[in-house]
Protein backbone atom coordinates (compact mmCIF):
# COMPACT_ATOMS: atom_id res chain seq x y z
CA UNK A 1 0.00 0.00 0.00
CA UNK A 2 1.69 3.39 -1.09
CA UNK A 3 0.81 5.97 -3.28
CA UNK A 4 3.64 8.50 -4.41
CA UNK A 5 6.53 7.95 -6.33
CA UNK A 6 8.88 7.16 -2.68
CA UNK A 7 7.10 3.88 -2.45
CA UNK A 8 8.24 2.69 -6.13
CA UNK A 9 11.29 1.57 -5.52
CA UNK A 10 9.45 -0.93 -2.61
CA UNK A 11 7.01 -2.06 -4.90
CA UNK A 12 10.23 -3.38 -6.95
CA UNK A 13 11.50 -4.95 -4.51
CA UNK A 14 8.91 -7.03 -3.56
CA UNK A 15 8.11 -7.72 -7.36
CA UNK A 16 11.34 -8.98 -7.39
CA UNK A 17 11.61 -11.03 -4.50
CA UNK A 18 11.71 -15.02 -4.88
CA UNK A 19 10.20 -15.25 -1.12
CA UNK A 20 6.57 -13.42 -1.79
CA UNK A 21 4.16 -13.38 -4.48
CA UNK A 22 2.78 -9.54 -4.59
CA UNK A 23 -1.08 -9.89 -5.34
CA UNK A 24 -2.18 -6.34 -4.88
CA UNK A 25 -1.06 -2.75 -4.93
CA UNK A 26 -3.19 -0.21 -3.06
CA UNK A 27 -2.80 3.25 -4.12
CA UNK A 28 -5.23 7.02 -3.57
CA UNK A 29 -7.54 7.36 -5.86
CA UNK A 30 -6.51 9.61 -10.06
CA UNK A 31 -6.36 13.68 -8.65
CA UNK A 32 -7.23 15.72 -11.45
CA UNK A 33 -4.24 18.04 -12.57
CA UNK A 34 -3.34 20.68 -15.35
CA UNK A 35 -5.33 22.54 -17.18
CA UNK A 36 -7.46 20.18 -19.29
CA UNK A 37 -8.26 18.44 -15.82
CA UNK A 38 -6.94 14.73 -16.89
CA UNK A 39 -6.98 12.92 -14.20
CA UNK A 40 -3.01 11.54 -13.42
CA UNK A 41 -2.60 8.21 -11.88
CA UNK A 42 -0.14 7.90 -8.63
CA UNK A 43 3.01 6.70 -9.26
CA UNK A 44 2.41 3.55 -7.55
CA UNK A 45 -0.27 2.55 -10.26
CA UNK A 46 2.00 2.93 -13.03
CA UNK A 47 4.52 1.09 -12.19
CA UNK A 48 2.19 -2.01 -10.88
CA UNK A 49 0.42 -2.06 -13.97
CA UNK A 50 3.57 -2.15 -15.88
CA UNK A 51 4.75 -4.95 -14.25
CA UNK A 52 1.18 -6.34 -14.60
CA UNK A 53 0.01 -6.25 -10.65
CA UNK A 54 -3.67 -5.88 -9.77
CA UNK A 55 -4.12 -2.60 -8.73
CA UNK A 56 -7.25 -1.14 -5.82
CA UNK A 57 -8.00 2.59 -5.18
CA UNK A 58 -10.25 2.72 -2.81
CA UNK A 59 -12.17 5.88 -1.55
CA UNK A 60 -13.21 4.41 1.25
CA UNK A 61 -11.31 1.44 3.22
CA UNK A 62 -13.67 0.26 6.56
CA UNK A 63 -16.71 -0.15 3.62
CA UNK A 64 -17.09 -0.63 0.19
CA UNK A 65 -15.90 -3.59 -1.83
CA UNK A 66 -12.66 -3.08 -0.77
CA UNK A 67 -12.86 -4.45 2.79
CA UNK A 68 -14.45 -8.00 1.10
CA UNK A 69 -11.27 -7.60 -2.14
CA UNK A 70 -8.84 -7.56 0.72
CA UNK A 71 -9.80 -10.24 2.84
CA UNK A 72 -10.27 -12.77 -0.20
CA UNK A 73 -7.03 -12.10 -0.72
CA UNK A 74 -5.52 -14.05 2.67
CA UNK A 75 -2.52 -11.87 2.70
CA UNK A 76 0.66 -12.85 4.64
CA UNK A 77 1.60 -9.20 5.19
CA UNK A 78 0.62 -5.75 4.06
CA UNK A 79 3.65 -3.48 3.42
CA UNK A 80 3.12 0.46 3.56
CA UNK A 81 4.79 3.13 2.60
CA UNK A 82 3.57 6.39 2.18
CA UNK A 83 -0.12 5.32 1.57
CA UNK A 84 -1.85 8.65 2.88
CA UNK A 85 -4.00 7.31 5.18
CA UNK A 86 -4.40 5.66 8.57
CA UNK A 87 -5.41 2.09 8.36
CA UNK A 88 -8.11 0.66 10.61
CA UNK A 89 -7.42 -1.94 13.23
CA UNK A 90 -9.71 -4.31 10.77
CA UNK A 91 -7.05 -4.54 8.16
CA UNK A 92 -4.21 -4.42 10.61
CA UNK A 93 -5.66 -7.75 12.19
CA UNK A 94 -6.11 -9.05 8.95
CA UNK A 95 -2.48 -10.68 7.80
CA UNK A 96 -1.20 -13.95 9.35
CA UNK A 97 1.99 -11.14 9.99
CA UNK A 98 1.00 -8.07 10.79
CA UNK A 99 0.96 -4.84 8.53
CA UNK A 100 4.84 -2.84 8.23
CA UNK A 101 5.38 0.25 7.46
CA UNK A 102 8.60 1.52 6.16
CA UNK A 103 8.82 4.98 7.33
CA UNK A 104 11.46 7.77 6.36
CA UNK A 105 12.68 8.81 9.27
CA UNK A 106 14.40 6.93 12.53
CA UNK A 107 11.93 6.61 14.78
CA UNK A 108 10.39 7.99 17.20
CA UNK A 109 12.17 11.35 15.47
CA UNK A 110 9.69 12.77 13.29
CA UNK A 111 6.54 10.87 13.08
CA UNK A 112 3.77 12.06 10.87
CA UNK A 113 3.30 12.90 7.23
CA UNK A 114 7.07 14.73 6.05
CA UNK A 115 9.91 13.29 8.23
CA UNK A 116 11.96 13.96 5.39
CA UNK A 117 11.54 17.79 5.55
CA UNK A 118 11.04 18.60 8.60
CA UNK A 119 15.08 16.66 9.30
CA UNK A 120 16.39 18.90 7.26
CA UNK A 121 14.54 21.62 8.13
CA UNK A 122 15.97 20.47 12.05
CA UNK A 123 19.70 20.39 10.69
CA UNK A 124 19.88 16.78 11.72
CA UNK A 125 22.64 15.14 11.04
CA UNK A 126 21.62 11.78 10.03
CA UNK A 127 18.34 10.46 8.72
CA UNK A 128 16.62 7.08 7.99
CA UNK A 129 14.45 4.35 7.23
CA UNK A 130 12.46 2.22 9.72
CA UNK A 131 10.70 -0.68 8.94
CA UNK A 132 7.76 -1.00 11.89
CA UNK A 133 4.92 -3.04 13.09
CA UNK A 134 2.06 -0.84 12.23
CA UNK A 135 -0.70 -0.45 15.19
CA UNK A 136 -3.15 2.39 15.22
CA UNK A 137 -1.36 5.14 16.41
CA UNK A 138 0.89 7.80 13.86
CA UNK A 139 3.83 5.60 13.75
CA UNK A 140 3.53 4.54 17.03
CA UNK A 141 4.33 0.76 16.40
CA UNK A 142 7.60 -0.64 17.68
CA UNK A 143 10.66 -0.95 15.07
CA UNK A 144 11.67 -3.72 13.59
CA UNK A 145 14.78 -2.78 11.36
CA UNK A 146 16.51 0.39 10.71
CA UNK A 147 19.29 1.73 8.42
CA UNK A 148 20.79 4.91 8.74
CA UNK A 149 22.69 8.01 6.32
CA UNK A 150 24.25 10.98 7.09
CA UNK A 151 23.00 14.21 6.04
CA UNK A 152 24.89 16.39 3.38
CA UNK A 153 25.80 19.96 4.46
CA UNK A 154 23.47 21.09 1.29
CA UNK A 155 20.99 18.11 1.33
CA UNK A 156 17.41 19.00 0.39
CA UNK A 157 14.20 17.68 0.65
CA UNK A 158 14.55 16.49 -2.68
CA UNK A 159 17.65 15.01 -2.28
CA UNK A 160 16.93 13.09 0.86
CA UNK A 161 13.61 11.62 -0.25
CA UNK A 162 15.21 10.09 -3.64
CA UNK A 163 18.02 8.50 -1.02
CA UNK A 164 15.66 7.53 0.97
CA UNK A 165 13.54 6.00 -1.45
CA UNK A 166 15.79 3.63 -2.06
CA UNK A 167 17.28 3.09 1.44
CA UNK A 168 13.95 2.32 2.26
CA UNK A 169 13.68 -0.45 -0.46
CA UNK A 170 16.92 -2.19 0.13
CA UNK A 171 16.28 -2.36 3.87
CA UNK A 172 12.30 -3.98 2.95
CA UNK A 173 14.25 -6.26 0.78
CA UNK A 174 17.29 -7.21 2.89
CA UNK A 175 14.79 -7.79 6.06
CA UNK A 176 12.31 -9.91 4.30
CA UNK A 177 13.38 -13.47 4.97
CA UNK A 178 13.74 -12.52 8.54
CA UNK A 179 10.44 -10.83 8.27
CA UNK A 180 8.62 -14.06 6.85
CA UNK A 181 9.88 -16.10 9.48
CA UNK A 182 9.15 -14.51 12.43
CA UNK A 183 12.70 -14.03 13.81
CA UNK A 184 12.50 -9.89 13.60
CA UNK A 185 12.69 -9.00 16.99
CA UNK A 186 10.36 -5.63 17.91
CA UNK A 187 11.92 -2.71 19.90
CA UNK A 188 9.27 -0.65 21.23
CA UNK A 189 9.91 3.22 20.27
CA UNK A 190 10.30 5.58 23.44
CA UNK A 191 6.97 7.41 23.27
CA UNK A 192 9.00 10.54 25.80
CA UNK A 193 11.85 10.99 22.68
CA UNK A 194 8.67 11.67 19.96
CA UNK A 195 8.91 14.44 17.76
CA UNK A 196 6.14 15.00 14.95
CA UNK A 197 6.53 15.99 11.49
CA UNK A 198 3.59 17.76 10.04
CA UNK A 199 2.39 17.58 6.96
CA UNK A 200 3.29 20.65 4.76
CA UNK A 201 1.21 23.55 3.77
CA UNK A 202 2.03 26.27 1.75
CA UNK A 203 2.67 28.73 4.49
CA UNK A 204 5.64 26.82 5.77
CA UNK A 205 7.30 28.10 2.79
CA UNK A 206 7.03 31.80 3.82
CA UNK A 207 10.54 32.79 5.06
CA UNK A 208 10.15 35.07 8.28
CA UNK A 209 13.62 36.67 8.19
CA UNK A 210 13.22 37.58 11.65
CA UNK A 211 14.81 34.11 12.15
CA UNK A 212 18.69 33.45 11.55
CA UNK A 213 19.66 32.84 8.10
CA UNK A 214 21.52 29.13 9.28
CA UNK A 215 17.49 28.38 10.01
CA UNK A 216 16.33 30.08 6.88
CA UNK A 217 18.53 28.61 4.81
CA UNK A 218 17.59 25.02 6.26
CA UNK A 219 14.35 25.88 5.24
CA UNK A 220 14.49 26.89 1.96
CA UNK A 221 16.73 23.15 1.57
CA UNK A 222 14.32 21.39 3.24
CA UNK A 223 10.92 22.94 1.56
CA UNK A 224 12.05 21.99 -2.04
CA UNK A 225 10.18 21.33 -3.80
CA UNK A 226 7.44 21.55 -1.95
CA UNK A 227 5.89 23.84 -0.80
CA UNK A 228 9.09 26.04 -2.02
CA UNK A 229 11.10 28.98 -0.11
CA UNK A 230 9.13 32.34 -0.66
CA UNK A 231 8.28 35.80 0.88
CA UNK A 232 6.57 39.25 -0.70
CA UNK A 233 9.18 42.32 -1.01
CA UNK A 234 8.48 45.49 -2.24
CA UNK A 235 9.53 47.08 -5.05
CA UNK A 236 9.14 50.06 -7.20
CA UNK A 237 6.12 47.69 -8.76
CA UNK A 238 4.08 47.37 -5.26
CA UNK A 239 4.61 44.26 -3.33
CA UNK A 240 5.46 40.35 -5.29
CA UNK A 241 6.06 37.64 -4.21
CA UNK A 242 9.51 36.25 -4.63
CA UNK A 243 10.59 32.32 -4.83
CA UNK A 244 13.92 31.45 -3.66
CA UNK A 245 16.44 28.44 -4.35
CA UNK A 246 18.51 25.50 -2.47
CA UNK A 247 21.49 27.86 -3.69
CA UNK A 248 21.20 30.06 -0.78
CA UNK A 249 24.20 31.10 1.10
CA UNK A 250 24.47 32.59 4.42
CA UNK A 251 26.80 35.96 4.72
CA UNK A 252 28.26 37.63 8.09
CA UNK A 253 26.47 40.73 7.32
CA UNK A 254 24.30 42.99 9.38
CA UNK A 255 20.66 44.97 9.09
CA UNK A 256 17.20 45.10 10.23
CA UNK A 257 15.98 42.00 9.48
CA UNK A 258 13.86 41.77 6.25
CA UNK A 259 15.91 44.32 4.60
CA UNK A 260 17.50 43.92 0.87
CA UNK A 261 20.92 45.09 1.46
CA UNK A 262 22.08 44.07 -2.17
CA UNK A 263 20.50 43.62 -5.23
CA UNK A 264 22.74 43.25 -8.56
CA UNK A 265 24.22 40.03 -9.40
CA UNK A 266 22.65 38.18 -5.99
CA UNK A 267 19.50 39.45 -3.61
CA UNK A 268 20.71 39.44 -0.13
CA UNK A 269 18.57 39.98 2.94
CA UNK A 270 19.29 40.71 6.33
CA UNK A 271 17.79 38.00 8.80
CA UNK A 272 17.39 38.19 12.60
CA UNK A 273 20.96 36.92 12.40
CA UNK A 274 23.40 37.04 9.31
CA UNK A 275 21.98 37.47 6.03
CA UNK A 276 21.21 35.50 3.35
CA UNK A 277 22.22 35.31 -0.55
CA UNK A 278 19.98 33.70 -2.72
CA UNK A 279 21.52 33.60 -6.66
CA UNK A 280 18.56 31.95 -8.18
CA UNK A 281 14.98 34.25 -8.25
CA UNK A 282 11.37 33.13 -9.48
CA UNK A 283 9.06 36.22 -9.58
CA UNK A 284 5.13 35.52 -9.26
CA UNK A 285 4.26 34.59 -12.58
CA UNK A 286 7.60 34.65 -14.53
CA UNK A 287 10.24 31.61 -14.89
CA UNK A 288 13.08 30.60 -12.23
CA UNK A 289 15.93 32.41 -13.46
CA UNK A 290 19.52 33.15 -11.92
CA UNK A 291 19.10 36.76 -9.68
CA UNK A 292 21.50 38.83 -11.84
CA UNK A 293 19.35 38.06 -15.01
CA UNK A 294 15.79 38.94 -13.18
CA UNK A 295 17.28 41.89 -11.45
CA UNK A 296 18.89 43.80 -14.57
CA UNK A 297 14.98 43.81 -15.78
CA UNK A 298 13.25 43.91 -12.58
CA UNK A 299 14.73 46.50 -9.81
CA UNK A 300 14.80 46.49 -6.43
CA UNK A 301 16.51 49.40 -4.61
CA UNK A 302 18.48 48.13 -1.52
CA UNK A 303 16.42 49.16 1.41
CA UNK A 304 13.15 47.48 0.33
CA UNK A 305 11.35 45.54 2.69
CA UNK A 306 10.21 41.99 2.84
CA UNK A 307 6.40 42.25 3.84
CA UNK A 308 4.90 39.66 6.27
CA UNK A 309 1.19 38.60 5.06
């Protein structure tokens, strides 16, 4: 059971396992997207269906056909990863070995929907993959396997959920004939050492410079691609909103906080602490474009403000 293009690399490994036989992938339902409003299949569908794997999106999973689909199905185990959705003690109960989930993060350190950003986000220094007993709780279930990697001094969100992807995967398939026989031995998480990780909005994007710029420029690391790194600024134009870029760097430089101290070749910004320089710009409505080449068109006079909303 997983939905976005992280649990791919699990499905594979299952699909290519000589110790299971993978009789169902269970995905979210098509979401419309683009223009024309064609509705895109998850990730998880396409590659199931290429590999020609039965595939269920259910709307609903406690009624329905789906509930009946499942059971008729005896399963062994139900693997997760990244699903979207809370299962219900009935399924849990159902396999002859419980439900896993294999969960970015190294539990109990950020439980919830984006461990992945909100570690870098943290400045941790290491991230993970654990592979857990599901129960009903938000990744409350004790751990079963774990592997560990260091964070990079410039790793993103993006960066660390493509790693992780496949850390994730490799652990799932070196576990496995441990896992089938019953010889994984549970650790139960420390419930007082929990942190959560939320999931994302778009406002935990906006940059409040008020912060220090080591924190900012976590943030705007952690937050790509989604929801991005942005904040309004004035200009000679009246207040836009401005996207910003991994490529931030922080500067030993001084000013009220929120301030644009340079704008040429780079836009740098005085935060509570330090500044930052960002080198690569997207203006509301225009194309992602290095800051030299949007500022020679667009100006904006040192001294303007960044604008809280």
């Amino acid at each position: 059971m997983g939905t976005p293009d992280f649990a791919v690399p699990c499905i594979d490994a299952l699909a290519n396992s000589p110790l299971v036989r993978l009789a169902l992938v269970v995905c979210q339902p098509d979401k419309i997207h683009g223009r024309h409003k064609e509705p895109q299949p998850p990730p998880t569908k396409v590659a199931a269906l290429a590999r020609g794997i039965p595939v269920a999106q259910p709307t609903k999973l406690r009624s329905g056909d789906f509930p009946e689909l499942l059971a008729s199905l005896k399963p062994d185990l139900i693997v997760v990863t990244a699903y979207g959705r809370i299962l219900p003690q009935a399924i849990l109960d159902l396999p002859r070995l419980g439900c896993v989930n294999v969960h970015a993060s190294l539990l109990p350190r950020w439980r919830g929907a984006a461990p992945i950003q909100w570690a870098v986000a943290a400045g941790d220094e290491a991230s993970g993959v654990c592979l857990m007993q599901m129960d009903v709780g938000l990744d409350t279930g004790a751990v079963l396997a774990r592997s560990t990697t260091p964070l990079a001094a410039d790793e993103s969100g993006q960066s660390l959920h493509d790693r992780l992807s496949l850390v994730g995967a490799t652990l799932l398939a070196e576990s496995l004939p441990a896992l089938l026989a019953g010889d994984l031995v549970p650790s139960p998480q420390n419930h007082d050492e929990a942190t959560l990780a939320p999931i994302l909005t778009r406002e935990h994007g906006q940059l409040d410079f008020a912060r220090p710029a080591a924190e900012l420029e976590r943030r705007v690391r952690a937050f790509d691609p989604w929801p991005g790194a942005w904040f309004h600024l004035e200009t000679s134009a009246g207040v836009k909103l401005m996207k910003v870029f991994p490529q931030a760097r922080m500067l030993d430089a001084s000013g009220a906080p929120g301030t644009v101290l340079e704008a040429d070749d780079r836009l740098i910004i005085a935060c509570g602490d330090g500044a930052l320089s960002f080198s690569e710009l997207q203006l509301e409505g225009k194309r992602r474009m290095a800051a030299g080449e949007l500022l020679r068109g667009f100006k904006i006079a040192p001294g303007a403000r960044v604008v809280r909303s």
